[in-house]
PDB file of N, CA and C in Angstrom:
ATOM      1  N   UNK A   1       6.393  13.457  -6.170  1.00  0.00           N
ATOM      2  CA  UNK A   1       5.527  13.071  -5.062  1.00  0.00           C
ATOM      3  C   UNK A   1       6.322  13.253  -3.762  1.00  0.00           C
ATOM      4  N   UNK A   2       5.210  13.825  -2.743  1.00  0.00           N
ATOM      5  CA  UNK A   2       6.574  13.796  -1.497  1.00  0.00           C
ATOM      6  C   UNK A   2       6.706  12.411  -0.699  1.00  0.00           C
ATOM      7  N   UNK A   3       7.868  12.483  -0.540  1.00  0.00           N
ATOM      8  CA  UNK A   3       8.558  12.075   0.435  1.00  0.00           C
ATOM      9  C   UNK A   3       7.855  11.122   1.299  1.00  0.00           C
ATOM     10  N   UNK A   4       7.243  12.114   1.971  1.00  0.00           N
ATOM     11  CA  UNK A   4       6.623  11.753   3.633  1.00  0.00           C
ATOM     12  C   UNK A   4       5.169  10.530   2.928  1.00  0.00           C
ATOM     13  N   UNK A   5       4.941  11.263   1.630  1.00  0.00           N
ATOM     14  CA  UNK A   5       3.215  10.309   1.176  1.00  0.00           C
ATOM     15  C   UNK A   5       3.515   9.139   0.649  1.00  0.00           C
ATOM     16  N   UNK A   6       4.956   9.040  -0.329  1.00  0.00           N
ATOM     17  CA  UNK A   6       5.595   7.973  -0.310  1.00  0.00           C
ATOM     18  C   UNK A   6       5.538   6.914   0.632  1.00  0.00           C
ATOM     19  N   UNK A   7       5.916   7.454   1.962  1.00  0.00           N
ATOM     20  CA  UNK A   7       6.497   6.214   3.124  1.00  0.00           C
ATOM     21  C   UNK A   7       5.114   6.176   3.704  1.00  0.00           C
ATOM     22  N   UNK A   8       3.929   6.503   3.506  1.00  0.00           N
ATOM     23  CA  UNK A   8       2.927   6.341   4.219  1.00  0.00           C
ATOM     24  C   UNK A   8       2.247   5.125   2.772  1.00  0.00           C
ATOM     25  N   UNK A   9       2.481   5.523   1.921  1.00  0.00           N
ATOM     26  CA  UNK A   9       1.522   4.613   1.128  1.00  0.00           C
ATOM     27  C   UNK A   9       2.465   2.956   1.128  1.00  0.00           C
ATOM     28  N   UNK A  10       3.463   3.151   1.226  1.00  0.00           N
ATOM     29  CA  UNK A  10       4.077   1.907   1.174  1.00  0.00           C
ATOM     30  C   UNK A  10       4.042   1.202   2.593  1.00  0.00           C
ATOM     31  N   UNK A  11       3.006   2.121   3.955  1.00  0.00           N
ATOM     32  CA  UNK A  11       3.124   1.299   4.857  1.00  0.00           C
ATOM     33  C   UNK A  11       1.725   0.273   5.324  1.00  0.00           C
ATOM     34  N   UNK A  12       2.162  -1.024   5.632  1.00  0.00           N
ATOM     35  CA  UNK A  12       1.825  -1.596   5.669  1.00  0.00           C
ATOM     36  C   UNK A  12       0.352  -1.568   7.029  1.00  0.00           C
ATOM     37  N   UNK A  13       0.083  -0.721   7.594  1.00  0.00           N
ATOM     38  CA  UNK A  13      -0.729  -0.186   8.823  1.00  0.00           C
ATOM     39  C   UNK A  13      -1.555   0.166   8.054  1.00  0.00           C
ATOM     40  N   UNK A  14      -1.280   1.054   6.811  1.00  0.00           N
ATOM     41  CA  UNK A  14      -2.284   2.089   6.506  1.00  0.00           C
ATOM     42  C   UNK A  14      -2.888   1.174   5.889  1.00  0.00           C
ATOM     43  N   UNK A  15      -2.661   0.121   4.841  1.00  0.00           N
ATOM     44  CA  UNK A  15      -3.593  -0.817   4.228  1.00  0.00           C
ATOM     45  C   UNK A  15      -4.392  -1.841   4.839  1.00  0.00           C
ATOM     46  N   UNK A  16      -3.225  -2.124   6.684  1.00  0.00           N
ATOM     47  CA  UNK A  16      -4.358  -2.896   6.916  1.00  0.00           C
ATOM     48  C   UNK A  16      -5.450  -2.099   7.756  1.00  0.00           C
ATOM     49  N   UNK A  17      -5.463  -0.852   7.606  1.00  0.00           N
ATOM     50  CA  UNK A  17      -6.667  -0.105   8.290  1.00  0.00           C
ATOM     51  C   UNK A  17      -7.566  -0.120   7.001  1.00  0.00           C
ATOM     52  N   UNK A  18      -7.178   0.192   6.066  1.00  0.00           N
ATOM     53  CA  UNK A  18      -8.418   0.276   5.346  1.00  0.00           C
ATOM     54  C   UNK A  18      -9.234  -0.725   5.022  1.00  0.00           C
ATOM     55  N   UNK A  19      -8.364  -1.863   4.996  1.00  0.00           N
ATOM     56  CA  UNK A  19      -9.096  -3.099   4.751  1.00  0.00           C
ATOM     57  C   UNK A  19      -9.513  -3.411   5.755  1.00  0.00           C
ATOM     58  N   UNK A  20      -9.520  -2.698   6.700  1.00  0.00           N
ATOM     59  CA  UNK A  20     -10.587  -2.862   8.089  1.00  0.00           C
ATOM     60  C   UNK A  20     -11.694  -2.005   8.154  1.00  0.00           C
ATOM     61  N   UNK A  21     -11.652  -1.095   8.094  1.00  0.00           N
ATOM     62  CA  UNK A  21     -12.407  -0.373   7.832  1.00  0.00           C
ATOM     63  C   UNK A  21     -13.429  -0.526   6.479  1.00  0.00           C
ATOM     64  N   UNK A  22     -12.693  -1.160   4.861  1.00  0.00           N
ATOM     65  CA  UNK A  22     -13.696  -1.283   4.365  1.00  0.00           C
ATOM     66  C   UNK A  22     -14.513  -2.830   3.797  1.00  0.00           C
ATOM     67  N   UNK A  23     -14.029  -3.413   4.967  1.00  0.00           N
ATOM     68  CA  UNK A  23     -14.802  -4.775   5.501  1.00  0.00           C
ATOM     69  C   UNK A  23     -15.827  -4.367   6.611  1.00  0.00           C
ATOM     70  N   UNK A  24     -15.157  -3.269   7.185  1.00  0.00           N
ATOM     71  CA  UNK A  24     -16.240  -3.146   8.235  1.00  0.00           C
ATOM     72  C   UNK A  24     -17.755  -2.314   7.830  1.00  0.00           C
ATOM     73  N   UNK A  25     -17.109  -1.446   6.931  1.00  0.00           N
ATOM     74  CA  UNK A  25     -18.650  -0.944   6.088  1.00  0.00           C
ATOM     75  C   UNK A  25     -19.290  -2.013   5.553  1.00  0.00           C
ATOM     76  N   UNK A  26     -18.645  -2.998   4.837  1.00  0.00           N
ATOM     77  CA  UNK A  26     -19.784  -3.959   4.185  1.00  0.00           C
ATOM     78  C   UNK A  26     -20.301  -4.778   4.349  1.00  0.00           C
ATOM     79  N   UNK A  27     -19.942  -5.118   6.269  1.00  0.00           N
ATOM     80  CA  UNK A  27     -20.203  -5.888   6.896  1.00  0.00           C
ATOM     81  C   UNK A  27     -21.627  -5.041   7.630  1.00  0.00           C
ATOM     82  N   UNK A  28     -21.404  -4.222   7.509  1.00  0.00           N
ATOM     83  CA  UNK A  28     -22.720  -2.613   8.166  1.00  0.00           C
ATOM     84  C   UNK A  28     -23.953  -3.010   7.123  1.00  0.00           C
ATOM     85  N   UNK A  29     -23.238  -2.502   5.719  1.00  0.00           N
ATOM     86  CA  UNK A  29     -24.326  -2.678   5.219  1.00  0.00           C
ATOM     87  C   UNK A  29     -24.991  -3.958   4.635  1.00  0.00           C
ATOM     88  N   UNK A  30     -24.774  -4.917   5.283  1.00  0.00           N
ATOM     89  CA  UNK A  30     -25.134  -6.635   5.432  1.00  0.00           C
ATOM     90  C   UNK A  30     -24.169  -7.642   3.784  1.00  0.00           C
ATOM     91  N   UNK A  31     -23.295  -6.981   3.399  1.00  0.00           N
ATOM     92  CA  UNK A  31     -22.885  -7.826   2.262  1.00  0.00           C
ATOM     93  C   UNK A  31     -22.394  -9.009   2.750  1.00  0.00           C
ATOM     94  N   UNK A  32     -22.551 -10.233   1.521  1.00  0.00           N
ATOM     95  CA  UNK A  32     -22.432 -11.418   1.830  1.00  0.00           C
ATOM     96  C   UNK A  32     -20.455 -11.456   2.366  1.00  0.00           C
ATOM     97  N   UNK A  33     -20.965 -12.650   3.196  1.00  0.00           N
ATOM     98  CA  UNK A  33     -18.877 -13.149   3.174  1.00  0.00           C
ATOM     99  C   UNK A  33     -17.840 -13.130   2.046  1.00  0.00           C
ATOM    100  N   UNK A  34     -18.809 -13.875   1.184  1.00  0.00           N
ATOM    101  CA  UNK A  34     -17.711 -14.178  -0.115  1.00  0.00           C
ATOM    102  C   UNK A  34     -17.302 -12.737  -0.547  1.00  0.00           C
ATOM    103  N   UNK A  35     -17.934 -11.810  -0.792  1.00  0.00           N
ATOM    104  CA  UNK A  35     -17.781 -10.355  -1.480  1.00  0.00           C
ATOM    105  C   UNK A  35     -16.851 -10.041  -0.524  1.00  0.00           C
ATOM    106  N   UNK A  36     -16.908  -9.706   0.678  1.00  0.00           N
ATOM    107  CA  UNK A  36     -16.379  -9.019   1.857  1.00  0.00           C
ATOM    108  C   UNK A  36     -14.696  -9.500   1.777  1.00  0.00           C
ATOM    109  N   UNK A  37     -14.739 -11.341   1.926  1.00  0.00           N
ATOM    110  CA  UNK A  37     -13.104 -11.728   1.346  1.00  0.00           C
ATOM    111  C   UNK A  37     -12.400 -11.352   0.437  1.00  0.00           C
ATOM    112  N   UNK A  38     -13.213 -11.082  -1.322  1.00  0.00           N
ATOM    113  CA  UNK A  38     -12.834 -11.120  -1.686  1.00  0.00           C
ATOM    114  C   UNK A  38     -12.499  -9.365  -2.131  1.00  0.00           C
ATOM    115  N   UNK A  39     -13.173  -8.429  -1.388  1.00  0.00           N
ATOM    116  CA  UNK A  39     -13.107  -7.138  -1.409  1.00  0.00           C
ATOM    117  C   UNK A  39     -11.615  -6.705  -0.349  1.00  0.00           C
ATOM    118  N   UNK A  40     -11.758  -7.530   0.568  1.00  0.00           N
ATOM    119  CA  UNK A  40     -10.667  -7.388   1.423  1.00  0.00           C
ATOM    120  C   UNK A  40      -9.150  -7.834   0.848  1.00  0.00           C
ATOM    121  N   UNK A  41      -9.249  -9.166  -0.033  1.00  0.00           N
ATOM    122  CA  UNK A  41      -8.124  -9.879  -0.760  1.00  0.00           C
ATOM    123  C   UNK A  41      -7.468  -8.669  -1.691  1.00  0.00           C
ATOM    124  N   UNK A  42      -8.674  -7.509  -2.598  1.00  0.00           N
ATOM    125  CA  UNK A  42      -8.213  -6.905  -3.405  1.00  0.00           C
ATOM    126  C   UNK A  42      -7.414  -5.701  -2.426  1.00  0.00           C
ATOM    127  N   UNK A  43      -7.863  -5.481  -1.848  1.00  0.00           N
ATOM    128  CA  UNK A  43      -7.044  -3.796  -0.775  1.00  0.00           C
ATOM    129  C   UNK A  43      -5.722  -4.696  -0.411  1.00  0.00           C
ATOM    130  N   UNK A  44      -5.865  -5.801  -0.083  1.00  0.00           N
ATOM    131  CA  UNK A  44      -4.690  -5.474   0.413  1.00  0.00           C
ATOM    132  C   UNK A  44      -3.205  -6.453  -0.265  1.00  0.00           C
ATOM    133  N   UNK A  45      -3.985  -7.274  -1.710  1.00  0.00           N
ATOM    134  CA  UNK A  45      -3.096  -7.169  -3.139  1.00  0.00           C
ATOM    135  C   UNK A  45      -2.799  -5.547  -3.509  1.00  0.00           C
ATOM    136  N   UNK A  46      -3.549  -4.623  -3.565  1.00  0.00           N
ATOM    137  CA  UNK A  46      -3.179  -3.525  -3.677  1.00  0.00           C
ATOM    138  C   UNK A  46      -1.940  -2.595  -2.661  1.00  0.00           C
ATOM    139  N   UNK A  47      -1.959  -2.736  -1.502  1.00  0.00           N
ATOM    140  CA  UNK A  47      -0.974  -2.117  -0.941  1.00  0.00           C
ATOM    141  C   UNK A  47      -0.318  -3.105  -0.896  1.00  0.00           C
ATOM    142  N   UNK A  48       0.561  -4.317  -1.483  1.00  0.00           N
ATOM    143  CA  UNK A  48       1.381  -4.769  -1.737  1.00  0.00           C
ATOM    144  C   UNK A  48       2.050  -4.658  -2.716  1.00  0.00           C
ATOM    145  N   UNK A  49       1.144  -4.174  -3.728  1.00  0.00           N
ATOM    146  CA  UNK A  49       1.913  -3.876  -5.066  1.00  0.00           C
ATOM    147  C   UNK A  49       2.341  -2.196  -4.903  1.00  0.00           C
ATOM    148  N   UNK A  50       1.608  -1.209  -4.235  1.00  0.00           N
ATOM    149  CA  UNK A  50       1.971  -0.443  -3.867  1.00  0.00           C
ATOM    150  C   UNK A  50       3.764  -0.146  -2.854  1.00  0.00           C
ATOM    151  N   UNK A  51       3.528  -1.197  -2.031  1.00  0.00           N
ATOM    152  CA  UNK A  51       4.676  -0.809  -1.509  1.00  0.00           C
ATOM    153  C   UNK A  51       5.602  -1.137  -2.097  1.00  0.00           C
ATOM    154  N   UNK A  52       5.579  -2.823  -3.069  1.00  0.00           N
ATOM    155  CA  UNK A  52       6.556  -2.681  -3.652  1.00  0.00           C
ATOM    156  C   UNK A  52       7.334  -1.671  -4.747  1.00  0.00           C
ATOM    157  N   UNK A  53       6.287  -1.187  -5.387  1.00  0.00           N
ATOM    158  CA  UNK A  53       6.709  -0.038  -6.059  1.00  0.00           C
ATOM    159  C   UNK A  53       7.487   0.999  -5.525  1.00  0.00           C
ATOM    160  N   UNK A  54       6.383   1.661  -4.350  1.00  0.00           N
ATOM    161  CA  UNK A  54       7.507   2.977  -3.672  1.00  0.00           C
ATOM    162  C   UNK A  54       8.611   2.549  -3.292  1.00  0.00           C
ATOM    163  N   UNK A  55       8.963   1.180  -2.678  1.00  0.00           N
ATOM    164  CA  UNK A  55       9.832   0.621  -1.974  1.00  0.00           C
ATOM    165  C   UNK A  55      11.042   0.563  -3.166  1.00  0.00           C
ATOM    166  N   UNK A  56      10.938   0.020  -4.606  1.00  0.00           N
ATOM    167  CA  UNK A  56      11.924   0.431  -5.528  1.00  0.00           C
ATOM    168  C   UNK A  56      12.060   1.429  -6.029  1.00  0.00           C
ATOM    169  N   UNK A  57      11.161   2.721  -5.804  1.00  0.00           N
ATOM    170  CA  UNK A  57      11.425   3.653  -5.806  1.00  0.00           C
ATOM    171  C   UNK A  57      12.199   4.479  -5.763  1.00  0.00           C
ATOM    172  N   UNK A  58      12.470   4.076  -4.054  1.00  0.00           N
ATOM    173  CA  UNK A  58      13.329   4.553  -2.813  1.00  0.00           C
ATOM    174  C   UNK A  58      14.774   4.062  -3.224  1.00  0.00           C
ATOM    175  N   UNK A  59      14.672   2.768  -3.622  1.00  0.00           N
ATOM    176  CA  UNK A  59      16.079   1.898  -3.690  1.00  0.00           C
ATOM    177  C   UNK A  59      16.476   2.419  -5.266  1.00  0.00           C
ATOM    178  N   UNK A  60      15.909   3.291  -6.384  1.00  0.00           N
ATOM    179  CA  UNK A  60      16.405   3.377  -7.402  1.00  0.00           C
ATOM    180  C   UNK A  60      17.210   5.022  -7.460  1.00  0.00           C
ATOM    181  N   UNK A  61      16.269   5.617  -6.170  1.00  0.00           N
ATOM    182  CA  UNK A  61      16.574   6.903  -6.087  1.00  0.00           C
ATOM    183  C   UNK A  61      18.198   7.022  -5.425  1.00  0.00           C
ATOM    184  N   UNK A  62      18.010   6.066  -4.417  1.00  0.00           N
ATOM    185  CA  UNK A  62      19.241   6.256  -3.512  1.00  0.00           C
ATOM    186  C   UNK A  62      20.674   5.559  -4.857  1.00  0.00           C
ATOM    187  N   UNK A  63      20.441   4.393  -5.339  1.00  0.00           N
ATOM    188  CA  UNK A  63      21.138   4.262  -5.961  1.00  0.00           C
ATOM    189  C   UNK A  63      21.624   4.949  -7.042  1.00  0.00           C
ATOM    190  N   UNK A  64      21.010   5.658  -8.048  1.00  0.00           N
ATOM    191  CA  UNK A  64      21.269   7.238  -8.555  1.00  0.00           C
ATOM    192  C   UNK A  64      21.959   8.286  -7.990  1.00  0.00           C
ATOM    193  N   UNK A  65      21.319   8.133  -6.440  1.00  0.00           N
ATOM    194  CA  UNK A  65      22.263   9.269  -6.091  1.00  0.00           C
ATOM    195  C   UNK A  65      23.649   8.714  -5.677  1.00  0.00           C
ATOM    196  N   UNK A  66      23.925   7.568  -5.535  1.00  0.00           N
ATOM    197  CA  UNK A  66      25.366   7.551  -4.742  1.00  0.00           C
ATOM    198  C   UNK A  66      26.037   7.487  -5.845  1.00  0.00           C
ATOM    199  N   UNK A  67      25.692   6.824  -7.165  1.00  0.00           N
ATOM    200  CA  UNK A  67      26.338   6.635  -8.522  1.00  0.00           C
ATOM    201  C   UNK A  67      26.932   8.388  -8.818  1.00  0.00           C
ATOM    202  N   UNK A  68      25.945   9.257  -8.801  1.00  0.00           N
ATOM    203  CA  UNK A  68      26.251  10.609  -8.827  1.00  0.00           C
ATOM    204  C   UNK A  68      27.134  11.047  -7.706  1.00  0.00           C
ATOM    205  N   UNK A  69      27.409  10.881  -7.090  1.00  0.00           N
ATOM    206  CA  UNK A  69      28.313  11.481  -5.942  1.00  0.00           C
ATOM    207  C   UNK A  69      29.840  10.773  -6.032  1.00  0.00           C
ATOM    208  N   UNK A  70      29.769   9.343  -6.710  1.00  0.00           N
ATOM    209  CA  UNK A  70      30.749   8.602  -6.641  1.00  0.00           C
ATOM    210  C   UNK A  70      31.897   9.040  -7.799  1.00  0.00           C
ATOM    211  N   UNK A  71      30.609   9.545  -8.969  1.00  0.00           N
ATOM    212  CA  UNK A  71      31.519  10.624 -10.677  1.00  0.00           C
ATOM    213  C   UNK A  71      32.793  11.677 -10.103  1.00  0.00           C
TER     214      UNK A  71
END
């Protein structure tokens, strides 16, 4: 995966746009509050578990590589 899509999915902007954006559709198309919280709660449990992932990602890659450079 590259690089650059990595550091975009683990950032924290991009999830809270979407969870703006897709509160703001379901607020368009009249859905109740409770749905809307709890649609919003899931996006952005999701880019948390997301970043943590890429984020050890990053920290498993770098640590591999210095282990390799250090042989």
């Amino acid at each position: 995966m590259n690089e650059e899509f990595k550091r975009k999915l683990s950032s924290r902007k991009l999830w809270m746009a979407l969870a703006a954006f897709i509160t703001s559709l379901l607020v368009l198309f009249g859905t109740d509050g409770d749905t809307i919280t709890k649609v919003a709660a899931m996006v952005m449990s999701l880019g948390s578990v997301t970043a943590y992932t890429v984020a050890e990602g990053f920290i498993d890659a770098a640590r591999e590589k210095n282990e390799k450079t250090e042989q």
